[in-house]
PDB file of N, CA and C in Angstrom:
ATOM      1  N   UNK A   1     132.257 104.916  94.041  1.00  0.00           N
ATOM      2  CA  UNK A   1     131.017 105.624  93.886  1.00  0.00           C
ATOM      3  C   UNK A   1     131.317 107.101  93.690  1.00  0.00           C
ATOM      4  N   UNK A   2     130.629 107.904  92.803  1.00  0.00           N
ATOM      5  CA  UNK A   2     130.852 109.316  92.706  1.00  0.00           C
ATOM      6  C   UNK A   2     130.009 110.058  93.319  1.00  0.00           C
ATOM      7  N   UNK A   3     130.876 111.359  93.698  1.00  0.00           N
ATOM      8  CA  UNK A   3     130.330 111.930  94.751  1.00  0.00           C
ATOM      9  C   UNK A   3     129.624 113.286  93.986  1.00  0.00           C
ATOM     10  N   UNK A   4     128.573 113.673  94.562  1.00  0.00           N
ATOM     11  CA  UNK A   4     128.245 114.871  93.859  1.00  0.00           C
ATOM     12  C   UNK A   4     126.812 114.667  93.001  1.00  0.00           C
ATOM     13  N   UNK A   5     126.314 112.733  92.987  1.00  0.00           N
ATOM     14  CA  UNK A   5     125.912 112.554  91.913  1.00  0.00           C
ATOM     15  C   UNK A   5     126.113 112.145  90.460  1.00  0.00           C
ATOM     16  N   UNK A   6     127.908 112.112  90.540  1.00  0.00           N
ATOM     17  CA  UNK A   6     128.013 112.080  89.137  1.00  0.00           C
ATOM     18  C   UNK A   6     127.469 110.187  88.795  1.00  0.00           C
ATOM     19  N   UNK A   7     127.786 109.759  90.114  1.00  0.00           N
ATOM     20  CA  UNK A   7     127.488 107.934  89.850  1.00  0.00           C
ATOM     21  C   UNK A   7     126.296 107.370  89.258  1.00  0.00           C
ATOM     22  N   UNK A   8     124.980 109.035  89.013  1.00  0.00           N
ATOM     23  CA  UNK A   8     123.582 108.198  89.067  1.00  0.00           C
ATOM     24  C   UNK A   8     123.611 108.346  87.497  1.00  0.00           C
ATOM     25  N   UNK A   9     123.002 107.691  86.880  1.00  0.00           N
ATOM     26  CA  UNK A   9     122.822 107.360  85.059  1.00  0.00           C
ATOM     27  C   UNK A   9     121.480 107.361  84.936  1.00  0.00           C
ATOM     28  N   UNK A  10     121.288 108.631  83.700  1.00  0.00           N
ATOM     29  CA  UNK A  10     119.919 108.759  83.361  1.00  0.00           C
ATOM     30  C   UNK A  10     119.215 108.215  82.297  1.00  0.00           C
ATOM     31  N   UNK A  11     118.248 107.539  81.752  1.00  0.00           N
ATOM     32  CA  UNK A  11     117.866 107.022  80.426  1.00  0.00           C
ATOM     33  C   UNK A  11     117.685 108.118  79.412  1.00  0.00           C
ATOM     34  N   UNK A  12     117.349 109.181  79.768  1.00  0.00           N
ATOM     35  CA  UNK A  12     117.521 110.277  79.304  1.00  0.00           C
ATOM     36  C   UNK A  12     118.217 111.483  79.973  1.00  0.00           C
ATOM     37  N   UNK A  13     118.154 112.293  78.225  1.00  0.00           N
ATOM     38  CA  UNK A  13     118.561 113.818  79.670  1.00  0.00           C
ATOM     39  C   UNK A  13     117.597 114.028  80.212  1.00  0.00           C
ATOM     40  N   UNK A  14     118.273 115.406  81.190  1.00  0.00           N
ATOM     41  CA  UNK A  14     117.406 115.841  82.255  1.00  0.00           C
ATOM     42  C   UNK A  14     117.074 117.063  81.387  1.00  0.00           C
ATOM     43  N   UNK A  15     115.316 117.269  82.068  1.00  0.00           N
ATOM     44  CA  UNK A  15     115.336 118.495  81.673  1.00  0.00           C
ATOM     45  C   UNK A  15     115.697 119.390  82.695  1.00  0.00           C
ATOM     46  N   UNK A  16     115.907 120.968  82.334  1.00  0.00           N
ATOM     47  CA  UNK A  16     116.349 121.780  83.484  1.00  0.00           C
ATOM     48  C   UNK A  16     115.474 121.972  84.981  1.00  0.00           C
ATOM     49  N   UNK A  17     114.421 121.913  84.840  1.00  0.00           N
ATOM     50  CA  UNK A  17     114.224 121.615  86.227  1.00  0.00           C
ATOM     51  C   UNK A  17     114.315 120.443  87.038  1.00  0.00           C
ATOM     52  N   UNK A  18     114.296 119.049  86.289  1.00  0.00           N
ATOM     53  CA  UNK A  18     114.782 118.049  86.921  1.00  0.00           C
ATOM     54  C   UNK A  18     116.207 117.918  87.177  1.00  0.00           C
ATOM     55  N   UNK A  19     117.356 118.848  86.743  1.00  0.00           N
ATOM     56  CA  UNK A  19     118.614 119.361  87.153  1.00  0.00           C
ATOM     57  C   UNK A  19     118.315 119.635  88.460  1.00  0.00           C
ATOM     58  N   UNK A  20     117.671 120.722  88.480  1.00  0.00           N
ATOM     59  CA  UNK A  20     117.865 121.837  89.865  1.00  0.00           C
ATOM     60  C   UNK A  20     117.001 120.614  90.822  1.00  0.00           C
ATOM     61  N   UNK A  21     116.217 119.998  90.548  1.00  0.00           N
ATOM     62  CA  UNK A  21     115.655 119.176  91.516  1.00  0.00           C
ATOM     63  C   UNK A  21     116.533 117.965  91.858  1.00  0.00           C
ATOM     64  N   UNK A  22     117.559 117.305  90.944  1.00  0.00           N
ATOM     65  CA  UNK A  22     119.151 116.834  91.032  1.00  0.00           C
ATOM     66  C   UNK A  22     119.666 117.708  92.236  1.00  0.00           C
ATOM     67  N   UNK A  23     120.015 118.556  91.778  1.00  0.00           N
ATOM     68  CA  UNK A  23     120.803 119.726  92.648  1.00  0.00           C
ATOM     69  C   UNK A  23     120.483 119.676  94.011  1.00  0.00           C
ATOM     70  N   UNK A  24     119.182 120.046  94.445  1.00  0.00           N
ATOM     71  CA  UNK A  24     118.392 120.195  95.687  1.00  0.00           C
ATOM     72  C   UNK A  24     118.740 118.763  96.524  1.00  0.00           C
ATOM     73  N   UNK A  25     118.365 117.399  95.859  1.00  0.00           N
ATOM     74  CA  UNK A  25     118.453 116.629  96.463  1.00  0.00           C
ATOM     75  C   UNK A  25     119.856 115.876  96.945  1.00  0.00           C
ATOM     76  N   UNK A  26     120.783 116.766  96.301  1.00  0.00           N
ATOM     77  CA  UNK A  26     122.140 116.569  96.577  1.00  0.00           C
ATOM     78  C   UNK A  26     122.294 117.012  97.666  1.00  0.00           C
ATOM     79  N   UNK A  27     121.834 118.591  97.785  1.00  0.00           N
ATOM     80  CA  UNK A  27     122.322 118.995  99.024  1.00  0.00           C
ATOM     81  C   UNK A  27     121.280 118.443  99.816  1.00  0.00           C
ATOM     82  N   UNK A  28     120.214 117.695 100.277  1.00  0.00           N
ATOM     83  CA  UNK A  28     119.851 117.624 101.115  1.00  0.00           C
ATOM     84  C   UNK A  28     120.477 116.508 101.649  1.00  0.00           C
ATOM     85  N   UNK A  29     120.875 115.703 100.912  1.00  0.00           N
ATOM     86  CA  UNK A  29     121.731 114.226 100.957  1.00  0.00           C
ATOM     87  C   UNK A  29     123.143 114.303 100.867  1.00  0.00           C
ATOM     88  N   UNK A  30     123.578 115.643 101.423  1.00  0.00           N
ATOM     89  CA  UNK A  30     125.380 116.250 101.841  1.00  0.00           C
ATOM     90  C   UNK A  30     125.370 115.986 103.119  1.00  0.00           C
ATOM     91  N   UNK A  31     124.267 115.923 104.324  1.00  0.00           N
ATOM     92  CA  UNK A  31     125.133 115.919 105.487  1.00  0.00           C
ATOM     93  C   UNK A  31     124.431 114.782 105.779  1.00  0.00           C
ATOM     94  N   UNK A  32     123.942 113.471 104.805  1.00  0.00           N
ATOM     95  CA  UNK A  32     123.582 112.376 105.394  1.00  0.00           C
ATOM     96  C   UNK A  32     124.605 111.078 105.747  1.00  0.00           C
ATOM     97  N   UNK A  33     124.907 110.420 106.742  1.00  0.00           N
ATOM     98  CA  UNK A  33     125.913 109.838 106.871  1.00  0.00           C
ATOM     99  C   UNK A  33     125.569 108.379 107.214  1.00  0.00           C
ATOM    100  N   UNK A  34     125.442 107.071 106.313  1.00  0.00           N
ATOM    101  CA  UNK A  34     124.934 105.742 106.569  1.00  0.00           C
ATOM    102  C   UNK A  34     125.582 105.392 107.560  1.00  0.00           C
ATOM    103  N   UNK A  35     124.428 104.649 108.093  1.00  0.00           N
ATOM    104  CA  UNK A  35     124.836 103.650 109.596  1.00  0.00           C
ATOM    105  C   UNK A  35     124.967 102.444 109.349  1.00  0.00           C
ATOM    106  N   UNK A  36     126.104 101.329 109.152  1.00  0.00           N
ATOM    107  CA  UNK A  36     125.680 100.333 108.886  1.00  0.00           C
ATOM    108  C   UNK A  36     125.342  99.163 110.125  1.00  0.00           C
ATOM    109  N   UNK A  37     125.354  99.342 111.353  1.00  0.00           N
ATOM    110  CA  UNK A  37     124.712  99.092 111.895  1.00  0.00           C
ATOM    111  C   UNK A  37     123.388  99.570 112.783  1.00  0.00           C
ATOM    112  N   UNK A  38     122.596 100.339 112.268  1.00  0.00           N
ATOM    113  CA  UNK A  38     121.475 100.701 113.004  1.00  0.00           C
ATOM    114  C   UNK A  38     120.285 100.702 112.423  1.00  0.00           C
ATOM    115  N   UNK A  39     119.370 100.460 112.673  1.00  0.00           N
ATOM    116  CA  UNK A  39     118.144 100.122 111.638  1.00  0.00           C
ATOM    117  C   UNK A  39     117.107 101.293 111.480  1.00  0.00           C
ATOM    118  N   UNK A  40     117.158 101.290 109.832  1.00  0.00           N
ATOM    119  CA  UNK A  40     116.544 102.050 109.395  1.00  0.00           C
ATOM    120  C   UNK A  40     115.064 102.325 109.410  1.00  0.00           C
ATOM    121  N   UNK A  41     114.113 103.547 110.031  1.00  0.00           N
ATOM    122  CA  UNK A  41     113.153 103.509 109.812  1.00  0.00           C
ATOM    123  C   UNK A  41     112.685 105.046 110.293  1.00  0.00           C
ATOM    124  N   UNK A  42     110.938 105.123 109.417  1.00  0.00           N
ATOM    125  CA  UNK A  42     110.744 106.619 109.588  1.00  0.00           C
ATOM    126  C   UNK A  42     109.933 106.995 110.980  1.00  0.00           C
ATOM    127  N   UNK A  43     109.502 107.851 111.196  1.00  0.00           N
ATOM    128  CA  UNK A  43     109.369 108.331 112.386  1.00  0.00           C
ATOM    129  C   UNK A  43     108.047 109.650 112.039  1.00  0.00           C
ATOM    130  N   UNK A  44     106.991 108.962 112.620  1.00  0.00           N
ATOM    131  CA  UNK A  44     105.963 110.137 111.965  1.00  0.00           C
ATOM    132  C   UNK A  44     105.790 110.661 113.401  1.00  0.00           C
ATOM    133  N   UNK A  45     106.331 112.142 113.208  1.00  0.00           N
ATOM    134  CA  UNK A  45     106.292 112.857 114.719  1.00  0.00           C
ATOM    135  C   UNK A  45     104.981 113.499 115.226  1.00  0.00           C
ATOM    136  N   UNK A  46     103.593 113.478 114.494  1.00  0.00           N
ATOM    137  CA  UNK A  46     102.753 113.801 114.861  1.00  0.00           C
ATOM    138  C   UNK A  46     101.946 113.059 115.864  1.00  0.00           C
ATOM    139  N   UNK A  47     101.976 112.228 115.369  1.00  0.00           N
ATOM    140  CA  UNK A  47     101.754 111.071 116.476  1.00  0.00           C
ATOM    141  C   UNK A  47     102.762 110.535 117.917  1.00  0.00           C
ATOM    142  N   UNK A  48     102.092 110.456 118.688  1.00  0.00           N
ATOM    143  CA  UNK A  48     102.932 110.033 119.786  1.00  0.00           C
ATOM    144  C   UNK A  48     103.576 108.353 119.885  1.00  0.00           C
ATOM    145  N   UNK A  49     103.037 107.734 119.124  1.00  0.00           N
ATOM    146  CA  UNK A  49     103.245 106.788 118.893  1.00  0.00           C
ATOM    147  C   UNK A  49     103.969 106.497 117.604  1.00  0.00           C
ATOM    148  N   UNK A  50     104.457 107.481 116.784  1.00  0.00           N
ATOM    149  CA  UNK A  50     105.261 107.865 115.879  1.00  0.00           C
ATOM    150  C   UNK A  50     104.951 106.671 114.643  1.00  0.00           C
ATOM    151  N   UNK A  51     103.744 106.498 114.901  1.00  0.00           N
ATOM    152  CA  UNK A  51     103.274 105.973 113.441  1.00  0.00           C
ATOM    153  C   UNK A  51     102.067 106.817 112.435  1.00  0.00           C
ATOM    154  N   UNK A  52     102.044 106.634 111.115  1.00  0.00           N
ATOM    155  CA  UNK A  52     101.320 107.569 110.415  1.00  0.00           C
ATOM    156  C   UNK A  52      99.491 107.581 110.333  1.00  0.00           C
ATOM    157  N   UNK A  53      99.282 108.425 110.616  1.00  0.00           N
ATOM    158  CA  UNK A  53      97.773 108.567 110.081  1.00  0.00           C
ATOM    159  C   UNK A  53      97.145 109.733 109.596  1.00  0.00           C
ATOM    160  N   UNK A  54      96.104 108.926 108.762  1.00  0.00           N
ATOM    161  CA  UNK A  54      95.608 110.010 108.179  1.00  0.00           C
ATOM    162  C   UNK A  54      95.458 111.195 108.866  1.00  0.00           C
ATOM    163  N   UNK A  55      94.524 110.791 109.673  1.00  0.00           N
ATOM    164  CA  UNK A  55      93.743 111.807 111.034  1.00  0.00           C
ATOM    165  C   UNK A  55      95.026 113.390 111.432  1.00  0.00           C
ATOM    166  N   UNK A  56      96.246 112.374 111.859  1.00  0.00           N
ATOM    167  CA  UNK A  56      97.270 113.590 112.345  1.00  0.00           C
ATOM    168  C   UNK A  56      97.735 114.212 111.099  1.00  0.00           C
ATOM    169  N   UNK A  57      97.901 114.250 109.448  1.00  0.00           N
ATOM    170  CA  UNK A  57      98.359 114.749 108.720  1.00  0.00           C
ATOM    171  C   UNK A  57      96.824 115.987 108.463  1.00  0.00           C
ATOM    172  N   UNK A  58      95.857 115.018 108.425  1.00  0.00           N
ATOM    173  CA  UNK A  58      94.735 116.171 107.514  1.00  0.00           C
ATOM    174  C   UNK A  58      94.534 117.074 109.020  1.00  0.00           C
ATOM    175  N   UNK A  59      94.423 116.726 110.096  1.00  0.00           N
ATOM    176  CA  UNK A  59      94.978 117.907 111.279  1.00  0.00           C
ATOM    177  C   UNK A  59      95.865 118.727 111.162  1.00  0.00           C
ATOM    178  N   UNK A  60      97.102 118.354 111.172  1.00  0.00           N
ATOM    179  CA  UNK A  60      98.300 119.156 110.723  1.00  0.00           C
ATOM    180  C   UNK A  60      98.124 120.526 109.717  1.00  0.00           C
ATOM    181  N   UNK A  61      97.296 119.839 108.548  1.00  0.00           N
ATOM    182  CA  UNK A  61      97.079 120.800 107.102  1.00  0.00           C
ATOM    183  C   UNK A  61      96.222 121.346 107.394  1.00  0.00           C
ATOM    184  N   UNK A  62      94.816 121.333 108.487  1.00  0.00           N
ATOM    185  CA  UNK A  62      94.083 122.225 108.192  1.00  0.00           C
ATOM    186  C   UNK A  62      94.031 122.715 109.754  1.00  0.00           C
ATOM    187  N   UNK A  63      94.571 122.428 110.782  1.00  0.00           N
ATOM    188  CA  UNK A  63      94.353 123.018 112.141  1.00  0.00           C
ATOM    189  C   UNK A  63      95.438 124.189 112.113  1.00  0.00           C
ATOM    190  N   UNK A  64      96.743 123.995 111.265  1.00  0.00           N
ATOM    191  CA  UNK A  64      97.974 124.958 112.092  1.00  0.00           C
ATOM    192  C   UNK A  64      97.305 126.492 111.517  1.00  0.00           C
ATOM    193  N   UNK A  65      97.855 127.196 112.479  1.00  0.00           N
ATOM    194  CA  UNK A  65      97.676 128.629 112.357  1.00  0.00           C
ATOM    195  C   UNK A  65      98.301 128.681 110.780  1.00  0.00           C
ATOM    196  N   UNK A  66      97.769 130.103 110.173  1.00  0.00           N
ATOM    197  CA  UNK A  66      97.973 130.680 108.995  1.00  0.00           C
ATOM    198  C   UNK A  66      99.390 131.459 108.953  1.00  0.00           C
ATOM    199  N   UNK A  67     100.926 130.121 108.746  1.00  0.00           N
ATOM    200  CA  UNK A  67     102.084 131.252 108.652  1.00  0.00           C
ATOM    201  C   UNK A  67     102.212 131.220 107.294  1.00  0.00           C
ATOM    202  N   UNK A  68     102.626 132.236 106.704  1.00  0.00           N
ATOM    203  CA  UNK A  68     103.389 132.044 104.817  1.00  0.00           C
ATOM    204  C   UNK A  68     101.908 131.714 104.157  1.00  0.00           C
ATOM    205  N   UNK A  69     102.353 130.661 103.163  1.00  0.00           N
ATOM    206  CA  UNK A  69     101.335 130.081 102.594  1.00  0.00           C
ATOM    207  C   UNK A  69     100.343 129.439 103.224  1.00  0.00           C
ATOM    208  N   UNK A  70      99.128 129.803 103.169  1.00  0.00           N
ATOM    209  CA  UNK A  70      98.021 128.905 103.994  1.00  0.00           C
ATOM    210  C   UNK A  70      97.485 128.408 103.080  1.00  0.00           C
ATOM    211  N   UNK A  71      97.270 126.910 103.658  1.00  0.00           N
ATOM    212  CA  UNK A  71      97.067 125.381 103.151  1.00  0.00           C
ATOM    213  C   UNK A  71      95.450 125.615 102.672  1.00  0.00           C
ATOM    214  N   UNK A  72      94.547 125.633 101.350  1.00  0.00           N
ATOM    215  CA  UNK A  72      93.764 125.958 100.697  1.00  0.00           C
ATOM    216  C   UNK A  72      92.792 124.339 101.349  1.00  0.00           C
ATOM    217  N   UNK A  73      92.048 124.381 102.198  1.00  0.00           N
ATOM    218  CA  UNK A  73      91.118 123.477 102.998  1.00  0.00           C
ATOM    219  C   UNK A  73      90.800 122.179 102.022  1.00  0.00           C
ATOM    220  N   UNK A  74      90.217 123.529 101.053  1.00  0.00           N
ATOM    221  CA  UNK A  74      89.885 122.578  99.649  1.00  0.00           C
ATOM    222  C   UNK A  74      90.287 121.128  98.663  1.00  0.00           C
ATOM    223  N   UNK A  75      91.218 122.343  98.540  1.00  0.00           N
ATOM    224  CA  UNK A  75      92.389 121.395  97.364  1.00  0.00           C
ATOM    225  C   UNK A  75      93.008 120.394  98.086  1.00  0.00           C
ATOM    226  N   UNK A  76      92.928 120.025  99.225  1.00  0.00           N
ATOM    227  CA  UNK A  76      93.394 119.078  99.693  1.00  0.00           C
ATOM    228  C   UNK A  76      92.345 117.671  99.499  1.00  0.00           C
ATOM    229  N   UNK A  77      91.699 117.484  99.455  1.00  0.00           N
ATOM    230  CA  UNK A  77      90.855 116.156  98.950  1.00  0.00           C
ATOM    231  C   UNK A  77      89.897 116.322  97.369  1.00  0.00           C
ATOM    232  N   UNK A  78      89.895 117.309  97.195  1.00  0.00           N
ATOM    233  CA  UNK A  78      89.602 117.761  95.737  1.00  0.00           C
ATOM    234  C   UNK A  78      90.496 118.132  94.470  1.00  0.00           C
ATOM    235  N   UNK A  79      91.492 117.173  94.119  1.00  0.00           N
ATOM    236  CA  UNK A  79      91.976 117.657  93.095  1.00  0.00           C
ATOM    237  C   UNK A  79      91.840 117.765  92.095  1.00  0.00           C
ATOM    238  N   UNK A  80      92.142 118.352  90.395  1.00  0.00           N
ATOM    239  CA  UNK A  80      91.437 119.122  89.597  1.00  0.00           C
ATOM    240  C   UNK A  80      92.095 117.853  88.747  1.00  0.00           C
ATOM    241  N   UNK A  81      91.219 116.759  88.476  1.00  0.00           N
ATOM    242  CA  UNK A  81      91.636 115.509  87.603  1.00  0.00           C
ATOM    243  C   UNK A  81      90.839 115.205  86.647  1.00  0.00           C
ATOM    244  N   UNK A  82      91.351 115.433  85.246  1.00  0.00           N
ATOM    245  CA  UNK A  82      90.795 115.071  83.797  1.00  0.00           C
ATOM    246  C   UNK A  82      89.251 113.871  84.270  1.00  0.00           C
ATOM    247  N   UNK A  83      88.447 114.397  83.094  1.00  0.00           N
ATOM    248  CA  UNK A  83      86.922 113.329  83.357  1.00  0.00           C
ATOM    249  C   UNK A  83      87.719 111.646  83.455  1.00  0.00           C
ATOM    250  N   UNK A  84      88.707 111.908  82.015  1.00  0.00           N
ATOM    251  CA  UNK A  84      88.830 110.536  81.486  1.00  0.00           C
ATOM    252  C   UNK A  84      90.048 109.903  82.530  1.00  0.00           C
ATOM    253  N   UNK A  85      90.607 110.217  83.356  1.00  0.00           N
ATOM    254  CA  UNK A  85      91.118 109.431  84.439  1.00  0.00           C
ATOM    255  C   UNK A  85      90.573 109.095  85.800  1.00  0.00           C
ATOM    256  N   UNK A  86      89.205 110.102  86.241  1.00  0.00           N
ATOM    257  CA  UNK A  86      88.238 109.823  86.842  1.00  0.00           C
ATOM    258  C   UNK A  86      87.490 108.454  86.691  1.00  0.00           C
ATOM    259  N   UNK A  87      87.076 108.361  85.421  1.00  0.00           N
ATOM    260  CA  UNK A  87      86.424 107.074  84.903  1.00  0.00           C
ATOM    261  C   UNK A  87      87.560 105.722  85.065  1.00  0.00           C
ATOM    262  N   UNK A  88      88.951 106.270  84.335  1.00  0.00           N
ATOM    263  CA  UNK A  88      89.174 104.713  84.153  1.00  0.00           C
ATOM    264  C   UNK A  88      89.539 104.386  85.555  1.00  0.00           C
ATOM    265  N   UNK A  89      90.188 105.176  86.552  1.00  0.00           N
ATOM    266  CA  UNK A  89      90.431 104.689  88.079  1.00  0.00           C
ATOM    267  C   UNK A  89      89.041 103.943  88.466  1.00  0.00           C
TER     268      UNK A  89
END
């Protein structure tokens, strides 16, 4: 297997930002190390019961204090989608 990425094969090229988004996900997947015995699964930490719901994510996005970018209330269940994919959904 090649390391670095070189092992994955594209049907096409990449364009340059799907490079750097290559890139990114390399390094985030540099200090990951498979277990082959331990079982895999995710872990939604908002919950105490570490399973997902809606409730604790749309909390999350609109309760946390305002650091950096603050999460636009709005655009979160309103997104800006063509008439004609409105209709055929």
């Amino acid at each position: 297997m090649g390391e670095g990425g070189e092992a994955w094969r594209w049907r096409r090229r990449l364009f340059v930002w799907e490079e750097e988004m290559v890139g990114e996900l390399i390094l985030l997947l540099a200090n990951v190390t498979m277990q082959v015995n331990k079982e895999d699964k995710w872990l939604w930490t908002l919950e105490s019961s570490n399973t997902f719901t809606v409730r604790s994510l749309y909390n999350f996005l609109t309760i946390q204090p305002q650091v950096g970018l603050p999460v636009d209330v709005s655009s979160i269940w309103h997104k800006d989608v063509p008439l004609k994919v409105v209709m055929f959904a």
